[in-house]
N, C-alpha and C. Protein backbone atom coordinates (compact mmCIF):
# COMPACT_ATOMS: atom_id res chain seq x y z
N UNK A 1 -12.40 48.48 0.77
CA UNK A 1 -11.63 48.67 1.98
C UNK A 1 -12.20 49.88 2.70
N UNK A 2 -12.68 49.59 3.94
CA UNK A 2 -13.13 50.26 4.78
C UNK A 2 -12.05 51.57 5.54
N UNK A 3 -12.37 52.99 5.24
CA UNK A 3 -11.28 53.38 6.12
C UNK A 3 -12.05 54.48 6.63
N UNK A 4 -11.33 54.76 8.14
CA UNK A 4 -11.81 55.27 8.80
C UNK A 4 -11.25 56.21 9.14
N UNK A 5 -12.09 57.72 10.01
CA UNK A 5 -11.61 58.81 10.07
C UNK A 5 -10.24 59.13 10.67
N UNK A 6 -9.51 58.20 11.80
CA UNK A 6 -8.47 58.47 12.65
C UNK A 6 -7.47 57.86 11.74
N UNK A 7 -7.24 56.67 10.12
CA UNK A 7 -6.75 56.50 9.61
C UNK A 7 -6.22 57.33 8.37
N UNK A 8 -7.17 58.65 8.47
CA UNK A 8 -7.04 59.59 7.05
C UNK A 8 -6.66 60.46 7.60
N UNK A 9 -6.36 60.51 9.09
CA UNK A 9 -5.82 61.89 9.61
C UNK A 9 -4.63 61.30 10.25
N UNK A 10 -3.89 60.05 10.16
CA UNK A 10 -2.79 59.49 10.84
C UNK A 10 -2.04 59.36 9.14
N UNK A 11 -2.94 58.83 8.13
CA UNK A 11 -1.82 58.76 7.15
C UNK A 11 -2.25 59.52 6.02
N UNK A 12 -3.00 59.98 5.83
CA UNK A 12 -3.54 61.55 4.96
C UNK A 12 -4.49 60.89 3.95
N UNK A 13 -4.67 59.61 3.19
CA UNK A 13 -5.70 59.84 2.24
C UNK A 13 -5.96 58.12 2.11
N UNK A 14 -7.15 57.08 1.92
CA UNK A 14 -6.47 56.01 1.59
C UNK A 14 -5.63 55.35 0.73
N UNK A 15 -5.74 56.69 -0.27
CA UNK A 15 -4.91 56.21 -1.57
C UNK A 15 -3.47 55.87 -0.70
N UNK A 16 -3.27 57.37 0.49
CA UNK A 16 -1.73 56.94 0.30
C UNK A 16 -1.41 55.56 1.27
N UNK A 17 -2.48 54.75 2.03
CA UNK A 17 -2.19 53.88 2.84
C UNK A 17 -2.32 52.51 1.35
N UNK A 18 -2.70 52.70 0.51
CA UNK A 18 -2.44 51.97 -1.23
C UNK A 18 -1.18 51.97 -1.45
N UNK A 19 -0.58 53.25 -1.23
CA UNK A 19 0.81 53.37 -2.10
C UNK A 19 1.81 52.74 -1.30
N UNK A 20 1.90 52.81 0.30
CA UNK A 20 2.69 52.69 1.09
C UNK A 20 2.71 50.72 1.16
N UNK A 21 1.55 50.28 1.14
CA UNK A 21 1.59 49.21 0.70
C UNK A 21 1.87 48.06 -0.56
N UNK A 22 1.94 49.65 -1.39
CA UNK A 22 1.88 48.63 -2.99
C UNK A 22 4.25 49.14 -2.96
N UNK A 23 4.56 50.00 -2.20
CA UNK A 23 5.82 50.41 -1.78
C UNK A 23 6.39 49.14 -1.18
N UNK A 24 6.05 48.89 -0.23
CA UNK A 24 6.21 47.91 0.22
C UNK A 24 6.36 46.44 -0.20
N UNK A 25 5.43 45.78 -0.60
CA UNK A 25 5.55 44.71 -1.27
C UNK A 25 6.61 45.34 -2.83
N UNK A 26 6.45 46.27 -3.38
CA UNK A 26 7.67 46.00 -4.24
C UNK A 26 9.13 46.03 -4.06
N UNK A 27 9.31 46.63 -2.67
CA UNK A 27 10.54 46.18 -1.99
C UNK A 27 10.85 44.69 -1.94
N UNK A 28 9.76 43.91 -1.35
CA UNK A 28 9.88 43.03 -0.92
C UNK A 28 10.21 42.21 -2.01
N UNK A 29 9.54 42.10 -3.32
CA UNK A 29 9.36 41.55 -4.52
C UNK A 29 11.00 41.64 -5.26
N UNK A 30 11.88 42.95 -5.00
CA UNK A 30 13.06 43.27 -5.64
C UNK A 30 14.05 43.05 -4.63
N UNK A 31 13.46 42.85 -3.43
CA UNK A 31 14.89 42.22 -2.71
C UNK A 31 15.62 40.83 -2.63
N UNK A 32 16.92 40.32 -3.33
CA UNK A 32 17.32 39.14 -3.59
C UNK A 32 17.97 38.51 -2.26
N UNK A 33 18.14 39.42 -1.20
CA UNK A 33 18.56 38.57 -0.16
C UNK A 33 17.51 37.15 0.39
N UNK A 34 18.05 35.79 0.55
CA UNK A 34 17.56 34.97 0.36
C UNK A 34 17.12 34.10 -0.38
N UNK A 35 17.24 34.78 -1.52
CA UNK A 35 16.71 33.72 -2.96
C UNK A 35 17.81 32.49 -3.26
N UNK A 36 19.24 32.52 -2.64
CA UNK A 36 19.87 31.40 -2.87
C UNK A 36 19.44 30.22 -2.56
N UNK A 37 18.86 30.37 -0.67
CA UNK A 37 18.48 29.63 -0.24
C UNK A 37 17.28 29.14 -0.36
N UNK A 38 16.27 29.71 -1.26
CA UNK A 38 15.43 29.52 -1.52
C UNK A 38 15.28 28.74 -2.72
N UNK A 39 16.06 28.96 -3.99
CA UNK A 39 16.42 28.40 -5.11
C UNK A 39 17.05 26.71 -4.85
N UNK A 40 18.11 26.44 -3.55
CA UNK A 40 18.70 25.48 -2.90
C UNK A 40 17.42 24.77 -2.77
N UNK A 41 16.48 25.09 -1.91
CA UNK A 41 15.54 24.50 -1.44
C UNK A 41 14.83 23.60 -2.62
N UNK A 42 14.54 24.28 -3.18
CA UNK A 42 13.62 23.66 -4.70
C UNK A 42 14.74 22.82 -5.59
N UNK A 43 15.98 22.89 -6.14
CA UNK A 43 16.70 22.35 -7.08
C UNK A 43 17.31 21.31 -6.18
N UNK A 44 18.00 21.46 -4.84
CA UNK A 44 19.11 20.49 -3.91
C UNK A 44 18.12 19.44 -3.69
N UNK A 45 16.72 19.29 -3.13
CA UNK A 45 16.22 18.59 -2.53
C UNK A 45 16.05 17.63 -4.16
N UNK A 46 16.07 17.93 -5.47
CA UNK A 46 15.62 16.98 -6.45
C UNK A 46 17.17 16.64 -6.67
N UNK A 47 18.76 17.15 -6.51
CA UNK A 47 19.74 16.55 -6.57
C UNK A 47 20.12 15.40 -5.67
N UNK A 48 20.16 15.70 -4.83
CA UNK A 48 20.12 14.76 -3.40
C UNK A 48 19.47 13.71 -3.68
N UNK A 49 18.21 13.70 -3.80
CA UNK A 49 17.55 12.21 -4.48
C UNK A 49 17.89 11.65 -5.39
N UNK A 50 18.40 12.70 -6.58
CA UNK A 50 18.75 11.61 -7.66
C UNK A 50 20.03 10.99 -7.43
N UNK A 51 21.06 12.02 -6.84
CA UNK A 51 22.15 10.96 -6.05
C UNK A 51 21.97 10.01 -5.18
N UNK A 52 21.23 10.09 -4.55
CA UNK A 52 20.74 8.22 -3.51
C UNK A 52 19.80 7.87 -4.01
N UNK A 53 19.56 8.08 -5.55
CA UNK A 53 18.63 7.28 -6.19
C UNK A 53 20.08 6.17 -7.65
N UNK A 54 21.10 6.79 -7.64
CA UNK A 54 22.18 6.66 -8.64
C UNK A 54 22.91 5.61 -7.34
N UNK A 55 23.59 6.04 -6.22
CA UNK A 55 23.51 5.24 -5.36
C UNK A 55 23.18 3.83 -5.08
N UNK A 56 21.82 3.87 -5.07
CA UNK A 56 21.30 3.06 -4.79
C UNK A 56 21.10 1.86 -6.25
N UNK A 57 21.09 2.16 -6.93
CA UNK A 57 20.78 1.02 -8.35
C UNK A 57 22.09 0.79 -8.21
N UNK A 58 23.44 1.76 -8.45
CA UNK A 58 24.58 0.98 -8.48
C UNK A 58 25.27 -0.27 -7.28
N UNK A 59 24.43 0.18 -6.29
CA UNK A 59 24.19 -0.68 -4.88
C UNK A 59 23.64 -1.51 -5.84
N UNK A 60 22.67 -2.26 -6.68
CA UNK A 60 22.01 -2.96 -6.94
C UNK A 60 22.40 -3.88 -7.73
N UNK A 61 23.29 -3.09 -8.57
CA UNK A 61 24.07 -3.78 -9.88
C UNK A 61 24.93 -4.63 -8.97
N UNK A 62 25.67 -4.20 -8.37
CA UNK A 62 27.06 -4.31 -7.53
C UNK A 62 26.27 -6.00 -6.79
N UNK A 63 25.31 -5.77 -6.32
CA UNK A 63 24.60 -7.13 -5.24
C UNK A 63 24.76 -8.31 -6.33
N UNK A 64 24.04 -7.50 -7.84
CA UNK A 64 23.78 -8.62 -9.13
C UNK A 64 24.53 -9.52 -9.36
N UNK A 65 26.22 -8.62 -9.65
CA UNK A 65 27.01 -9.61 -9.73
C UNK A 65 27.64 -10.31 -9.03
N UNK A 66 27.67 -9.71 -7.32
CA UNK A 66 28.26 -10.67 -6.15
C UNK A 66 27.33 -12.06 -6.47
N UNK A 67 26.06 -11.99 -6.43
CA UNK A 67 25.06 -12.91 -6.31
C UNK A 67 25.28 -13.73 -7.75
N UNK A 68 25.58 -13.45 -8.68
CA UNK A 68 26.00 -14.09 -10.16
C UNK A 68 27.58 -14.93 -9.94
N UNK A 69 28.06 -14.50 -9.06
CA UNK A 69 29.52 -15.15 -8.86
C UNK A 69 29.42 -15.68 -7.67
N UNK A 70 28.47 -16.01 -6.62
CA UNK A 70 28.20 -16.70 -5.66
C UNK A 70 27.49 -18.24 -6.56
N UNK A 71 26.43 -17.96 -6.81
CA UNK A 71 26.04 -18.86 -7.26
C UNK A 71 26.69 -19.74 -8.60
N UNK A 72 27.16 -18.79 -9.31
CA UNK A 72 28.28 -19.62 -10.26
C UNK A 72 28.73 -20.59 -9.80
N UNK A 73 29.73 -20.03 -8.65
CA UNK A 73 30.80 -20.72 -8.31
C UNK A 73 30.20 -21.83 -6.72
N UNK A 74 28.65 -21.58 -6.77
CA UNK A 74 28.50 -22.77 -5.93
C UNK A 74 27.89 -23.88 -6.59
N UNK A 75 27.51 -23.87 -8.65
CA UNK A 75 27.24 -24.49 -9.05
C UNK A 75 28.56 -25.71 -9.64
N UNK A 76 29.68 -24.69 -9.73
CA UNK A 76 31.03 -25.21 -10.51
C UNK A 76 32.03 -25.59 -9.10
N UNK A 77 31.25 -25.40 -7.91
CA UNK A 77 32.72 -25.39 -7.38
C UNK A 77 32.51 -26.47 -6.20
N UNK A 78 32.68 -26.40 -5.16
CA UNK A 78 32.72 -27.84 -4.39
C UNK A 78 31.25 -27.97 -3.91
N UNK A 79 30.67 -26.71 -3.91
CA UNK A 79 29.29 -26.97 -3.55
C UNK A 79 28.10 -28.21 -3.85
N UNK A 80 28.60 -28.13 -5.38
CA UNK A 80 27.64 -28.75 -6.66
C UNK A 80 27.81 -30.68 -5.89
N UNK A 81 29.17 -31.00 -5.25
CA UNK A 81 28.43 -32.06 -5.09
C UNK A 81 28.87 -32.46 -3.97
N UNK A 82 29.49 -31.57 -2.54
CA UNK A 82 29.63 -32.06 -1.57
C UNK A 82 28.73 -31.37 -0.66
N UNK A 83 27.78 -30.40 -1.19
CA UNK A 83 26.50 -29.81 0.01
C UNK A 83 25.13 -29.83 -0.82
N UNK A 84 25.40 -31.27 -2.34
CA UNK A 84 24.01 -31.11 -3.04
C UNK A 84 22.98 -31.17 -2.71
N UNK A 85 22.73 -31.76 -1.55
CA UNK A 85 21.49 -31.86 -1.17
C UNK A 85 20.96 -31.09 0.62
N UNK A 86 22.51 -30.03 0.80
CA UNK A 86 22.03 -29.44 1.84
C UNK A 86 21.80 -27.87 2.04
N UNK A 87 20.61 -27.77 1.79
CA UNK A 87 20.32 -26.12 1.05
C UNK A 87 21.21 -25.22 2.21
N UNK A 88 21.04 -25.42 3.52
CA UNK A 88 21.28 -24.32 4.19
C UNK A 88 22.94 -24.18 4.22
N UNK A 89 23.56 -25.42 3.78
CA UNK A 89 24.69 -24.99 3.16
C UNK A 89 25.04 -24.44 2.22
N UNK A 90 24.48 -24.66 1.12
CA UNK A 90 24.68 -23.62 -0.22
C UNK A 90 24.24 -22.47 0.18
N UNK A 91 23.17 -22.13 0.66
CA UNK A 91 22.60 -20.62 0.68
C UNK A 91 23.87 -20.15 2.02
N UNK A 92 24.01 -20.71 3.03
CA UNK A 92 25.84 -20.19 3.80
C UNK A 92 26.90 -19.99 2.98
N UNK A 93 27.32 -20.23 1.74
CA UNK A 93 28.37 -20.49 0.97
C UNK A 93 27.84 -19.02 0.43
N UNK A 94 26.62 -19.11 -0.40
CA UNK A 94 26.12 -17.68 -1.37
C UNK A 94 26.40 -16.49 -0.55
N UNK A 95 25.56 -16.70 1.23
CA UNK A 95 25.39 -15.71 1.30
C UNK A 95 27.01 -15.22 2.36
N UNK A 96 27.88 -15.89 2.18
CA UNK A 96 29.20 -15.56 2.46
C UNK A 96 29.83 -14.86 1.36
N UNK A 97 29.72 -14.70 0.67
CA UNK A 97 29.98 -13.63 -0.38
C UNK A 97 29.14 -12.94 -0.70
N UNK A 98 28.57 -12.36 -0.10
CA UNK A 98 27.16 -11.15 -0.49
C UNK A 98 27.21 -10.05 0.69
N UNK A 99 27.47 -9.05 -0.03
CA UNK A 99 27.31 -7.53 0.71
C UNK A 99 25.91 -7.04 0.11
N UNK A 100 25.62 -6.07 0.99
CA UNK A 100 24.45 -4.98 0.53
C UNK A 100 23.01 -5.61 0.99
N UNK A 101 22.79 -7.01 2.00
CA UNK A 101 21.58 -7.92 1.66
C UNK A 101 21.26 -7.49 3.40
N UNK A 102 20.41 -7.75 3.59
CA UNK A 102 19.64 -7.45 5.06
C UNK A 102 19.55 -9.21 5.02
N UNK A 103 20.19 -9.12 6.10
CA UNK A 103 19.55 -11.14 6.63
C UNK A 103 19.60 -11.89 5.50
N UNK A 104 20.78 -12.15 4.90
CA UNK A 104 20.63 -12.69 3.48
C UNK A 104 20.39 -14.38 3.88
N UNK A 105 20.82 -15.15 5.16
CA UNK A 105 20.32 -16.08 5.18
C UNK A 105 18.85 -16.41 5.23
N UNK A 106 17.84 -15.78 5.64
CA UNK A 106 16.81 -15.90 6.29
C UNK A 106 15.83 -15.16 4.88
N UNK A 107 16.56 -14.67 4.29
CA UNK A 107 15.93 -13.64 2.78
C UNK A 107 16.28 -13.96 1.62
N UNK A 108 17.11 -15.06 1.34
CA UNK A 108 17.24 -15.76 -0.16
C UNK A 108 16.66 -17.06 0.09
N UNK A 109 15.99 -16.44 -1.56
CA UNK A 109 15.25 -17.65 -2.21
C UNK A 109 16.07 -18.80 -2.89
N UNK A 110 16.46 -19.72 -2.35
CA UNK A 110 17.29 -20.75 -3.44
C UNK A 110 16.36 -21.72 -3.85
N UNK A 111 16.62 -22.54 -5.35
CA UNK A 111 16.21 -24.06 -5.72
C UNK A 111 17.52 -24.24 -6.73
N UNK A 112 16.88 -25.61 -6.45
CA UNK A 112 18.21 -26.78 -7.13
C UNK A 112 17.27 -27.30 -7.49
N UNK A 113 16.98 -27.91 -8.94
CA UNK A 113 16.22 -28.66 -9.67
C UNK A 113 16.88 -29.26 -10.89
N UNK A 114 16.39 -30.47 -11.12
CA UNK A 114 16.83 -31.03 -12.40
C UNK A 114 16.37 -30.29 -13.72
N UNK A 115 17.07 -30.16 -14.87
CA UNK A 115 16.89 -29.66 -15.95
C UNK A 115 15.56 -29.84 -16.37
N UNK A 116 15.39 -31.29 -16.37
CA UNK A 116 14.33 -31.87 -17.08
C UNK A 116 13.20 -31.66 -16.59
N UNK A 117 13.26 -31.14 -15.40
CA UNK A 117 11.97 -31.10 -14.62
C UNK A 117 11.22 -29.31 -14.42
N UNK A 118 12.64 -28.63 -15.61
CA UNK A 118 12.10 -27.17 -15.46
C UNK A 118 11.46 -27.19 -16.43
N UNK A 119 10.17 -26.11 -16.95
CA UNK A 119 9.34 -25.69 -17.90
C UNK A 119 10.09 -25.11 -18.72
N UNK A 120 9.49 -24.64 -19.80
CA UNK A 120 10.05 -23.89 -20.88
C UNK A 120 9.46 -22.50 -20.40
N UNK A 121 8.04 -22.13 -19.87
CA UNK A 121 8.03 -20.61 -19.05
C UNK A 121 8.67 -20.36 -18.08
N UNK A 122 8.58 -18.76 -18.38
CA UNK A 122 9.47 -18.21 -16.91
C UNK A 122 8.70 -18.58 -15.92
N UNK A 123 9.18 -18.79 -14.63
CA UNK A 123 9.12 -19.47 -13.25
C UNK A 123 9.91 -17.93 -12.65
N UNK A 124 8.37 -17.59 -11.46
CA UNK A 124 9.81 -17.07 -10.13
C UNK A 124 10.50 -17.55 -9.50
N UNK A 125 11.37 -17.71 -8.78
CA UNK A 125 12.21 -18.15 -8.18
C UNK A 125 11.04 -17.98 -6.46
N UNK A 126 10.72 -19.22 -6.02
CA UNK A 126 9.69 -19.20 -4.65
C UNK A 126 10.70 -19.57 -3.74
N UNK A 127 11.68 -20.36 -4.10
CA UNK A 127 12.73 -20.87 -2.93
C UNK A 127 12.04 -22.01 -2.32
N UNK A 128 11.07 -22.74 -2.91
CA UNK A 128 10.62 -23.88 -2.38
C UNK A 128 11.44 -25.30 -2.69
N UNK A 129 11.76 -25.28 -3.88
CA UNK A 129 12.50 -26.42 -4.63
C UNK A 129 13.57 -26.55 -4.88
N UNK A 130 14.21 -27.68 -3.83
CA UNK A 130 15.35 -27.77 -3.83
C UNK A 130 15.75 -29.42 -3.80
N UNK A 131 15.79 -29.83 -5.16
CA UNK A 131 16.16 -31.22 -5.30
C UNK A 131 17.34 -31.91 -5.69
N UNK A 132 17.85 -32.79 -5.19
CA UNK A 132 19.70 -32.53 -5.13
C UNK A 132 20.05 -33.51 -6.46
N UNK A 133 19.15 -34.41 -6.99
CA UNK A 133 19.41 -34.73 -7.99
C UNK A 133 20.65 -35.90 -8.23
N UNK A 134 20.17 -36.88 -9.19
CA UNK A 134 21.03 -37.88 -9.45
C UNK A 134 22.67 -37.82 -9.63
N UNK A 135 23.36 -38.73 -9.35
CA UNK A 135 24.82 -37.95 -9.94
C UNK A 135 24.62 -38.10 -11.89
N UNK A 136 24.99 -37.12 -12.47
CA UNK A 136 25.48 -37.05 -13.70
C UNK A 136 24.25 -35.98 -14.36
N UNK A 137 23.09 -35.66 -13.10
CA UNK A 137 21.95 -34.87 -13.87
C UNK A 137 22.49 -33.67 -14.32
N UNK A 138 21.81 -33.38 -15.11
CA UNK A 138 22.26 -31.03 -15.77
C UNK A 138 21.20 -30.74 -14.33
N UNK A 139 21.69 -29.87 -13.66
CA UNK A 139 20.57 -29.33 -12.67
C UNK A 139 21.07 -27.70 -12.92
N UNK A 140 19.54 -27.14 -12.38
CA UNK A 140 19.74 -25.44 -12.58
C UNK A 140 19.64 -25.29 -10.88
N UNK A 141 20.29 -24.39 -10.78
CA UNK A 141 20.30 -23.75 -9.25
C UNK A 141 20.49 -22.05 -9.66
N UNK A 142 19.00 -21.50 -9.09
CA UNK A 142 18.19 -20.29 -9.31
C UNK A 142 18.12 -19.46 -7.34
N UNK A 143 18.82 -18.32 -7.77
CA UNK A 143 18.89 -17.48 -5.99
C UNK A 143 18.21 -16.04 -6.38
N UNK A 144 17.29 -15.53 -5.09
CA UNK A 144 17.00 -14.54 -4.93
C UNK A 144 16.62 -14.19 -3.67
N UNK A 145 16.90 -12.43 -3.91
CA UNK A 145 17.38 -11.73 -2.89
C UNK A 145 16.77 -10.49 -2.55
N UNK A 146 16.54 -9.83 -1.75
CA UNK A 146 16.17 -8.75 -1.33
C UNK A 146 17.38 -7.74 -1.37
N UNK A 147 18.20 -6.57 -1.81
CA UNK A 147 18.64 -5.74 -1.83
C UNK A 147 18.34 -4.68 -0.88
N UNK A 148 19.10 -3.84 0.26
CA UNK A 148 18.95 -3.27 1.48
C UNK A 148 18.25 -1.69 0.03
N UNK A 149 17.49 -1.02 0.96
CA UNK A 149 16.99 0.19 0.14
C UNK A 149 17.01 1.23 0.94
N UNK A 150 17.68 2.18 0.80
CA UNK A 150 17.44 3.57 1.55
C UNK A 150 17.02 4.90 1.06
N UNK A 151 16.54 4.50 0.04
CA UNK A 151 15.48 5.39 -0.92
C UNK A 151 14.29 5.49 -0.33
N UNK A 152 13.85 6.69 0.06
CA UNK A 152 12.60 6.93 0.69
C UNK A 152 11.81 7.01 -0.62
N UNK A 153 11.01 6.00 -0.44
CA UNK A 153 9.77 5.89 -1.37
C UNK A 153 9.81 4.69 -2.65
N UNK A 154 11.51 4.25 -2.23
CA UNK A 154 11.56 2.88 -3.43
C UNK A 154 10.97 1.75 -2.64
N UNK A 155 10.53 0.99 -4.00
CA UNK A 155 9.86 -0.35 -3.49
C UNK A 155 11.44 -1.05 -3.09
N UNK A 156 11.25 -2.62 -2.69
CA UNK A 156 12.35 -2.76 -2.70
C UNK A 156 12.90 -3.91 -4.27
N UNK A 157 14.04 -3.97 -3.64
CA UNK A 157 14.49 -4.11 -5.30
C UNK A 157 15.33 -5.87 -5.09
N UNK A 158 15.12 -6.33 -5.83
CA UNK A 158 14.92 -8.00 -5.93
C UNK A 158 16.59 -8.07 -6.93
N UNK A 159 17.70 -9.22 -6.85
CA UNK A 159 18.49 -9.59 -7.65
C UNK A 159 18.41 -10.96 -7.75
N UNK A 160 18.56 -11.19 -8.71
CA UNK A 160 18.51 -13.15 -9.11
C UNK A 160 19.77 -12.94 -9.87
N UNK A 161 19.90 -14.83 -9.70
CA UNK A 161 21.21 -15.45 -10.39
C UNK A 161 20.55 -16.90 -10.85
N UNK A 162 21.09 -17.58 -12.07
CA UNK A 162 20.86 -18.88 -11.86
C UNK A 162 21.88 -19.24 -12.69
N UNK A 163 22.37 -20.85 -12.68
CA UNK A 163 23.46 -21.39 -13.09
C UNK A 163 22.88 -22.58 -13.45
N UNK A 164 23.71 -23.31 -14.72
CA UNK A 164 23.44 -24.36 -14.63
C UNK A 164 24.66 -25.32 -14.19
N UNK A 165 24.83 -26.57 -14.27
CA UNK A 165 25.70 -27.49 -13.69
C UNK A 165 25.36 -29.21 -13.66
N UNK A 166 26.76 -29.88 -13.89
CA UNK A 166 26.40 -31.61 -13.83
C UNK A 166 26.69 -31.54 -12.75
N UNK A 167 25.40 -32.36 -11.78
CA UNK A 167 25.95 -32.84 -10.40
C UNK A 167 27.50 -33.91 -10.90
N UNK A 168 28.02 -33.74 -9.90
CA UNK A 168 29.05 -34.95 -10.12
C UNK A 168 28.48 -36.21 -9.58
C-alpha cells in the first residue's frame, strides 16, 4: 500500500490509517443490528417453499382421491351403461367432480377397454382407447390428469384412477 506524504501528515503514520481501518471493520463485524433480517433472508426463503411445497402434494393427494371417486362412481354408477360409449360424457361426469385441474376437460386422459383386451404390463394411460364394449363385458376404465402447480420449479404432477366394472 502506497502512501503518500499529505496522507502521513493528515493521519500521522500508515500504520495508524491500518488501525483506523482494521477499527472499523471490527465495528462493523460486532454490530448485530440487522442480522435478524438477514438470518430471515437465508432460513424464511427455505420455509416458505417447503410450505408451498407441503401445499402443494396435499393439493395432489386431495385431486387423487376426487379423481378415484369420480371414476369409481362413473364405472358403478349410471355412467357404466347409459354414456358407455360416449367419452365426452364420462370425462363431463369425472371432470364435474374435480377441483385443483386446469381445463380438466380438454387435459384428461380417459380409456374404456375390455378386460380381455388389457396386457398383463403396465400401460400409460394415452387417452386414446375408448371402447364401449359388449353388454355383460368386465371393462377397465383408466383417467389421467394434470394437477394445477404453483411451485416454482416443480415439474408438473400427473393423478390417475382406474376402475373396473360389468357393462350392463
Amino acid at each position: 500500500m502506497s502512501v503518500t506524504s499529505a496522507d502521513m501528515a493528515r493521519n500521522g503514520s500508515p500504520r495508524t490509517c491500518h488501525n483506523r481501518l482494521a477499527a472499523r471493520f471490527g465495528r462493523f463485524r460486532n454490530d448485530a443490528a440487522g442480522s435478524t433480517a438477514v438470518e430471515f433472508a437465508f432460513i424464511g426463503l427455505i420455509f416458505i417453499v417447503s410450505m408451498l411445497g407441503i401445499v402443494q402434494f396435499a393439493l395432489a393427494f386431495m385431486a387423487k382421491m376426487y379423481l378415484h371417486d369420480a371414476v369409481s362412481e362413473a364405472a358403478t354408477g349410471r355412467t357404466a351403461g347409459t354414456y358407455a360409449g360416449n367419452r365426452s360424457q364420462v370425462a363431463a361426469q369425472i371432470c364435474g367432480r374435480m377441483i385443483a385441474l386446469d381445463n380438466c376437460a380438454a387435459n384428461l386422459q380417459l380409456e374404456t377397454q375390455p378386460l380381455t383386451s388389457y396386457s398383463a404390463a403396465a400401460q400409460s394411460v394415452t387417452g386414446t382407447v375408448f371402447v364401449a364394449g359388449a353388454s355383460g363385458t368386465v371393462m377397465l376404465i383408466r383417467a389421467r390428469v394434470p394437477v394445477m402447480t404453483f411451485v416454482p420449479g416443480l415439474p408438473t404432477l400427473h393423478v390417475s384412477a382406474a376402475a373396473l366394472y360389468t357393462r350392463p
